[in-house]
N, C-alpha and C. Protein backbone atom coordinates (compact mmCIF):
# COMPACT_ATOMS: atom_id res chain seq x y z
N UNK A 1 6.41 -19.83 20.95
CA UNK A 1 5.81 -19.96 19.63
C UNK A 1 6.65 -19.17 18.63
N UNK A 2 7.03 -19.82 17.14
CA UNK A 2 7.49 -18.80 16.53
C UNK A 2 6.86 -17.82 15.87
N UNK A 3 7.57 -17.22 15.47
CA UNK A 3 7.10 -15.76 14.41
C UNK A 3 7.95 -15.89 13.24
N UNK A 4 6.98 -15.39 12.18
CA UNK A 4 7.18 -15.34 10.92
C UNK A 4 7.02 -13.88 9.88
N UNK A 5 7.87 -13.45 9.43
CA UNK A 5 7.33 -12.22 8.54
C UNK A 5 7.54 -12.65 6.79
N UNK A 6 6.53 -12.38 6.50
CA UNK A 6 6.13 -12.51 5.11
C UNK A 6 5.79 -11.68 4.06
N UNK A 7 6.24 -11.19 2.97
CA UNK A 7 5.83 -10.41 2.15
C UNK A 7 4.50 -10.66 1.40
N UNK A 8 3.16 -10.09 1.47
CA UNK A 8 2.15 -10.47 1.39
C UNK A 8 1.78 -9.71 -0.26
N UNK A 9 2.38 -10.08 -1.34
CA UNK A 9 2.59 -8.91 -2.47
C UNK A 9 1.07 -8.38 -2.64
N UNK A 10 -0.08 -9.50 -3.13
CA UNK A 10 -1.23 -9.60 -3.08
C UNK A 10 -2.04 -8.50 -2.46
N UNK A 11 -1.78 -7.91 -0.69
CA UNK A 11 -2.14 -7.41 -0.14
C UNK A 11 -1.32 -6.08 -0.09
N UNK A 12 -0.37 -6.15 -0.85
CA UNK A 12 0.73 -5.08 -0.50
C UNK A 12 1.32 -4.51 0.67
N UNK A 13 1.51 -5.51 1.69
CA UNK A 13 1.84 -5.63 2.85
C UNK A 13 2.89 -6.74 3.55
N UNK A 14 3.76 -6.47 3.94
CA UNK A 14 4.03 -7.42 5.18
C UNK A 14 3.55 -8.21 6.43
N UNK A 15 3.73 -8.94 6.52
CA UNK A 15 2.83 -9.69 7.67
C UNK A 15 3.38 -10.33 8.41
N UNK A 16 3.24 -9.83 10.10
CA UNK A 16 3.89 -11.06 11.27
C UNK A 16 2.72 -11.98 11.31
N UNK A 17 3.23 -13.39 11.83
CA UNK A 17 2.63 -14.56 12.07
C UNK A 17 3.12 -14.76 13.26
N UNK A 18 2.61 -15.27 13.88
CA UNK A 18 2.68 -15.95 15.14
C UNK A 18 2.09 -17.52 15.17
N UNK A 19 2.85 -18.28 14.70
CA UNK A 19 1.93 -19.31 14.66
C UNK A 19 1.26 -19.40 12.94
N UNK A 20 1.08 -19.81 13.05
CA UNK A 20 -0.46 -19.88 12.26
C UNK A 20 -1.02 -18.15 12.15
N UNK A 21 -1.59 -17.69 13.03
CA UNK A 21 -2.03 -16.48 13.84
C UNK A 21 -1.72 -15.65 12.93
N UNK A 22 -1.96 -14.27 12.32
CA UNK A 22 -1.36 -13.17 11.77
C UNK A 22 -1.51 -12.15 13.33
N UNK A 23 -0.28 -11.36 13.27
CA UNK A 23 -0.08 -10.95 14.47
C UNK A 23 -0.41 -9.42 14.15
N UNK A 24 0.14 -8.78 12.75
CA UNK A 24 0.09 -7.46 12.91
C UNK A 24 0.76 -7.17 10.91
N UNK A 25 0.59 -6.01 10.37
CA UNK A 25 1.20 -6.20 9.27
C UNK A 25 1.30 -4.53 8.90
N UNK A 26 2.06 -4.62 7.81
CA UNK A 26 2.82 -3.14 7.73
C UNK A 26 2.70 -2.99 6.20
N UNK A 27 1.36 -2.35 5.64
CA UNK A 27 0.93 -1.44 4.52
C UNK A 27 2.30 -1.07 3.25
N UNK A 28 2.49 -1.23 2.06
CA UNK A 28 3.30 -0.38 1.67
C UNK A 28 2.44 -0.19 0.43
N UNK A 29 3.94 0.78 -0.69
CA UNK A 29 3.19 0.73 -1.60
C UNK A 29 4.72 0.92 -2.92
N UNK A 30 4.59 0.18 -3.97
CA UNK A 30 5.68 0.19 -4.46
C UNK A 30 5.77 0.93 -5.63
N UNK A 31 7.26 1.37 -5.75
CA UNK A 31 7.76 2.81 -7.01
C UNK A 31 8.41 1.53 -8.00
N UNK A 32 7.56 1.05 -8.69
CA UNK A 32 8.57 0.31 -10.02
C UNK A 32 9.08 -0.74 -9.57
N UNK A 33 10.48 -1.10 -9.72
CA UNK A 33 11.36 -1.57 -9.17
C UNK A 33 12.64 -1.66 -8.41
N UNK A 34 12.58 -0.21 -7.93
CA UNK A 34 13.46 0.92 -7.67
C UNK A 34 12.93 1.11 -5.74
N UNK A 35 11.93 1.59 -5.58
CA UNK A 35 11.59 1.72 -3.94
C UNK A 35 10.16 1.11 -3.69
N UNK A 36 10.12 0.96 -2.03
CA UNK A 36 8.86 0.75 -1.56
C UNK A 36 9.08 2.08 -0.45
N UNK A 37 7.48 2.37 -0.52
CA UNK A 37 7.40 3.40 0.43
C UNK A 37 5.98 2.69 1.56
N UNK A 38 6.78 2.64 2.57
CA UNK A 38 5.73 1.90 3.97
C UNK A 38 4.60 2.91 4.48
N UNK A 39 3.36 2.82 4.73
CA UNK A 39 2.62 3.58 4.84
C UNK A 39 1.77 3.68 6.22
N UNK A 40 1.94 2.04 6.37
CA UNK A 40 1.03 1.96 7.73
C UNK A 40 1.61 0.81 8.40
N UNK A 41 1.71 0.99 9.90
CA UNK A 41 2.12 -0.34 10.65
C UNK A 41 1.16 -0.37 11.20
N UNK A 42 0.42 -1.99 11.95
CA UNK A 42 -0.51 -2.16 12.91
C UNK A 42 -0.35 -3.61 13.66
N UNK A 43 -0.09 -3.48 14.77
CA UNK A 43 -0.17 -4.95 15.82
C UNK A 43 -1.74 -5.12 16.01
N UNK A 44 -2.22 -6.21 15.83
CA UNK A 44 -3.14 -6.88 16.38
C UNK A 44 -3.56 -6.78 17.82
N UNK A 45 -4.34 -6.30 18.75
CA UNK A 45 -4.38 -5.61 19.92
C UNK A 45 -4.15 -6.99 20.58
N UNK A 46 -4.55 -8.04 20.61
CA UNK A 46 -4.03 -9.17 21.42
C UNK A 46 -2.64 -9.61 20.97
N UNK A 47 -2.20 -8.60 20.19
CA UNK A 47 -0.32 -9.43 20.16
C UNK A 47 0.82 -7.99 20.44
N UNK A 48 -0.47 -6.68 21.22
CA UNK A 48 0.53 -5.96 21.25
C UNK A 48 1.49 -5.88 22.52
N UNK A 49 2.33 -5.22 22.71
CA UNK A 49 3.50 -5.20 23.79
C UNK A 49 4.13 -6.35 23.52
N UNK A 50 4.54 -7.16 22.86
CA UNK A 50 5.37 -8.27 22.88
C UNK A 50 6.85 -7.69 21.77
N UNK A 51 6.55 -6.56 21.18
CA UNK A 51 7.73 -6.82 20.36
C UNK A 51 7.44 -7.17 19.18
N UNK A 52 6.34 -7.55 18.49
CA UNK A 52 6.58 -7.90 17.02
C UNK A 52 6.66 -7.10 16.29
N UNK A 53 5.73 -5.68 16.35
CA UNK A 53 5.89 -4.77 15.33
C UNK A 53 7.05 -3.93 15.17
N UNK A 54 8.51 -4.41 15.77
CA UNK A 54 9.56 -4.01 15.68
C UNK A 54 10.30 -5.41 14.88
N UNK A 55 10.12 -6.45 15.24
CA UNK A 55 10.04 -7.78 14.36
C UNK A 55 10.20 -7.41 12.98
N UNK A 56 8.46 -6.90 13.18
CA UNK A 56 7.92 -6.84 11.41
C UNK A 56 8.79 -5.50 10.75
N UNK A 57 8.98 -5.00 11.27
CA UNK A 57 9.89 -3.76 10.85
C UNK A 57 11.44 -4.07 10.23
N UNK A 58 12.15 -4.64 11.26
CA UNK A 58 13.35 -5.34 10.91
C UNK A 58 13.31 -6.14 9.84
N UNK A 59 12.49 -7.16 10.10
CA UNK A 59 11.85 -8.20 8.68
C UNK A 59 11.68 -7.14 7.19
N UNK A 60 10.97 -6.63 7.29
CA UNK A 60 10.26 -5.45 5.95
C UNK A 60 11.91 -4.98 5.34
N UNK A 61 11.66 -4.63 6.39
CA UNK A 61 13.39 -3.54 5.86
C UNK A 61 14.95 -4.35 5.82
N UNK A 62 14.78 -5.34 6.19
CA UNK A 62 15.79 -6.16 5.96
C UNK A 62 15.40 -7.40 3.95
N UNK A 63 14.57 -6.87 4.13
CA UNK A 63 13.75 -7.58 2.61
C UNK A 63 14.17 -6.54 1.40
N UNK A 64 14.18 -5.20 2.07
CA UNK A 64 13.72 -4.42 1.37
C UNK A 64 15.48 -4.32 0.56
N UNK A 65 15.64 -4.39 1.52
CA UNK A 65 17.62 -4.01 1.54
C UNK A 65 18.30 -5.29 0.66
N UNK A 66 17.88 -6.90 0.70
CA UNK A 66 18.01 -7.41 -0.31
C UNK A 66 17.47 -7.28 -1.53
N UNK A 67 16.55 -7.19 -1.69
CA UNK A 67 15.48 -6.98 -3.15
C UNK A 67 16.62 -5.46 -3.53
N UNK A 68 17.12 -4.51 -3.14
CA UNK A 68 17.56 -3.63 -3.56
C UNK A 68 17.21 -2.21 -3.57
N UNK A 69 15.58 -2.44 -2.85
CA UNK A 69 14.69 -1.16 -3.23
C UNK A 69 15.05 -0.02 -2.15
N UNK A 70 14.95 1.23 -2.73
CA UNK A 70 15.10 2.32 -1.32
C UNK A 70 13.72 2.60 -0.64
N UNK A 71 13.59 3.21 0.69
CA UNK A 71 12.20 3.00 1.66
C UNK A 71 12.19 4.28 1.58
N UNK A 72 11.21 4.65 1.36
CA UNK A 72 10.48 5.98 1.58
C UNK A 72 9.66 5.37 2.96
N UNK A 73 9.70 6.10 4.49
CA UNK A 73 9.20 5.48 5.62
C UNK A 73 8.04 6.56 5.53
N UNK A 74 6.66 6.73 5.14
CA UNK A 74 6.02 7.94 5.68
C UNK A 74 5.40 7.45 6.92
N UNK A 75 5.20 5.78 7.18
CA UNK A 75 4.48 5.15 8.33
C UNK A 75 5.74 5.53 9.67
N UNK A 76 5.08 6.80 10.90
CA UNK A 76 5.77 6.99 12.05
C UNK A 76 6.40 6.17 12.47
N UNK A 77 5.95 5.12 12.78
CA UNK A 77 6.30 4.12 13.51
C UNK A 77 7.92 3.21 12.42
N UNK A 78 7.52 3.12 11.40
CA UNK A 78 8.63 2.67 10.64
C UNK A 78 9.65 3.56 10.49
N UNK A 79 9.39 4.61 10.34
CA UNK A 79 10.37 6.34 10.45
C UNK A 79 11.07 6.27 11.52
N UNK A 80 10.58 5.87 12.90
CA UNK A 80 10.83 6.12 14.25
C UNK A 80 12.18 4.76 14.55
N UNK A 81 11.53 3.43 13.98
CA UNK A 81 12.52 2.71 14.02
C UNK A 81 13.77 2.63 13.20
N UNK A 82 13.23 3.10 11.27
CA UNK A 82 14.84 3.49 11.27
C UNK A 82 15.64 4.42 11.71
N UNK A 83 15.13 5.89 12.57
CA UNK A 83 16.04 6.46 13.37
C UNK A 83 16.32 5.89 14.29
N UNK A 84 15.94 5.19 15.34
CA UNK A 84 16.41 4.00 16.23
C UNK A 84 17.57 3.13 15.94
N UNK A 85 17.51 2.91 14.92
CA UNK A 85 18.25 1.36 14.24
C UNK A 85 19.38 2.43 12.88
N UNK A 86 19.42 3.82 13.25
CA UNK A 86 20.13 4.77 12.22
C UNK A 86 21.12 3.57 11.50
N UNK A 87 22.46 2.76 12.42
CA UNK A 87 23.49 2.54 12.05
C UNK A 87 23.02 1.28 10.68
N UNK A 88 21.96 0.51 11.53
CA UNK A 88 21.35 -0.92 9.97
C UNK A 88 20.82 -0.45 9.22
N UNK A 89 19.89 0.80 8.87
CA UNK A 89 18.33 1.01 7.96
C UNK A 89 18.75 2.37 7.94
N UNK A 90 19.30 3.42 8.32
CA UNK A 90 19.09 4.77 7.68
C UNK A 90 19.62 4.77 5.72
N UNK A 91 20.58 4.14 5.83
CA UNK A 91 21.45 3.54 4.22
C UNK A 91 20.00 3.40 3.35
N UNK A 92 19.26 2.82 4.11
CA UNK A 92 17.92 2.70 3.14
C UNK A 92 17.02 3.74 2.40
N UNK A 93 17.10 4.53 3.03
CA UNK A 93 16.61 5.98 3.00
C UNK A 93 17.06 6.83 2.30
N UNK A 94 16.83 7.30 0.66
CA UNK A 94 17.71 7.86 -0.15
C UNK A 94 18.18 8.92 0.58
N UNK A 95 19.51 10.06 0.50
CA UNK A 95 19.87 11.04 1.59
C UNK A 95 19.09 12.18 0.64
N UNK A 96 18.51 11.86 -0.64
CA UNK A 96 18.04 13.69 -0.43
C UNK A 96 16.51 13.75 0.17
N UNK A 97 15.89 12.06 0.69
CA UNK A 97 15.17 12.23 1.09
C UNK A 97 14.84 12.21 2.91
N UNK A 98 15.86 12.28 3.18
CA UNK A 98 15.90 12.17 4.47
C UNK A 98 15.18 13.10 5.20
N UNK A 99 15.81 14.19 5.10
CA UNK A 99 15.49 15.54 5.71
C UNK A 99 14.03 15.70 5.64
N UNK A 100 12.70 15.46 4.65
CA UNK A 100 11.57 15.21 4.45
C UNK A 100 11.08 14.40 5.95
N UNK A 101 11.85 13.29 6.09
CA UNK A 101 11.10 12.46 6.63
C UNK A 101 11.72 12.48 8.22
N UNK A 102 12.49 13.51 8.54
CA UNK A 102 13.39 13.94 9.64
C UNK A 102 13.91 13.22 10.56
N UNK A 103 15.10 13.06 9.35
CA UNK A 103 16.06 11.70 9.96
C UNK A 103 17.15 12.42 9.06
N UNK A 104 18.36 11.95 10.03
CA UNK A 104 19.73 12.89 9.67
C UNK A 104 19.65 12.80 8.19
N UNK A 105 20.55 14.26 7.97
CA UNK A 105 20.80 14.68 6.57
C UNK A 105 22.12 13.68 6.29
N UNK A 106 22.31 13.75 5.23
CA UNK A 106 23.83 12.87 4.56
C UNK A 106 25.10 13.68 5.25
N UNK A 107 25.34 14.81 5.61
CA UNK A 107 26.40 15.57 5.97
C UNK A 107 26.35 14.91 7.62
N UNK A 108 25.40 14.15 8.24
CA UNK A 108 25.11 14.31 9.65
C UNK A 108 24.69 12.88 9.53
N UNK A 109 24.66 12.02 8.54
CA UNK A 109 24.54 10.56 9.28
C UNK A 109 26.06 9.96 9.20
């Protein structure tokens, strides 16, 4: 089945689909036109362990990175994957705000 991630502006959220299905979706909240800062991730308990809310993560932040905006991550789980994924998504992360959200400083990414 495929999956789909969608910017849900309305709801101020991202959203995996599965189908038809909404699978799980990831909270933000936006600075102007300048950043989004992600607040909350959540899988749907019947779509968790499969992998989407790393999906929806990649998706969000790969949106985020065209539109232009910088991510303030305070949602763990989104924090956790751009230290994971440092080399695609840390760039996203202004560097004087890094250290806040404890993910390498600019001297150390």
């Amino acid at each position: 089945m495929s999956t789909a991630v969608r910017d849900n502006p309305a709801g101020n959220r991202y959203e995996i689909h599965e189908g038809e299905r909404l699978a799980g979706f990831s909270d933000y909240r936006l600075s102007g036109d300048r950043g989004i800062a992600f607040t909350h991730t959540e899988t749907l308990p019947e779509f968790r362990g499969r992998g989407l809310a790393g999906r929806l993560v990649a998706g969000q932040l790969d949106d985020a990175r065209r539109r232009g905006l910088a991510v303030l991550p305070f949602c763990p789980y989104v924090r956790k994957y751009i230290a994971e994924h440092a080399d695609a998504y840390l760039g996203l992360v202004p560097a004087q705000d890094r250290a806040r959200f404890g993910l390498p400083r600019p001297e150390t990414a």
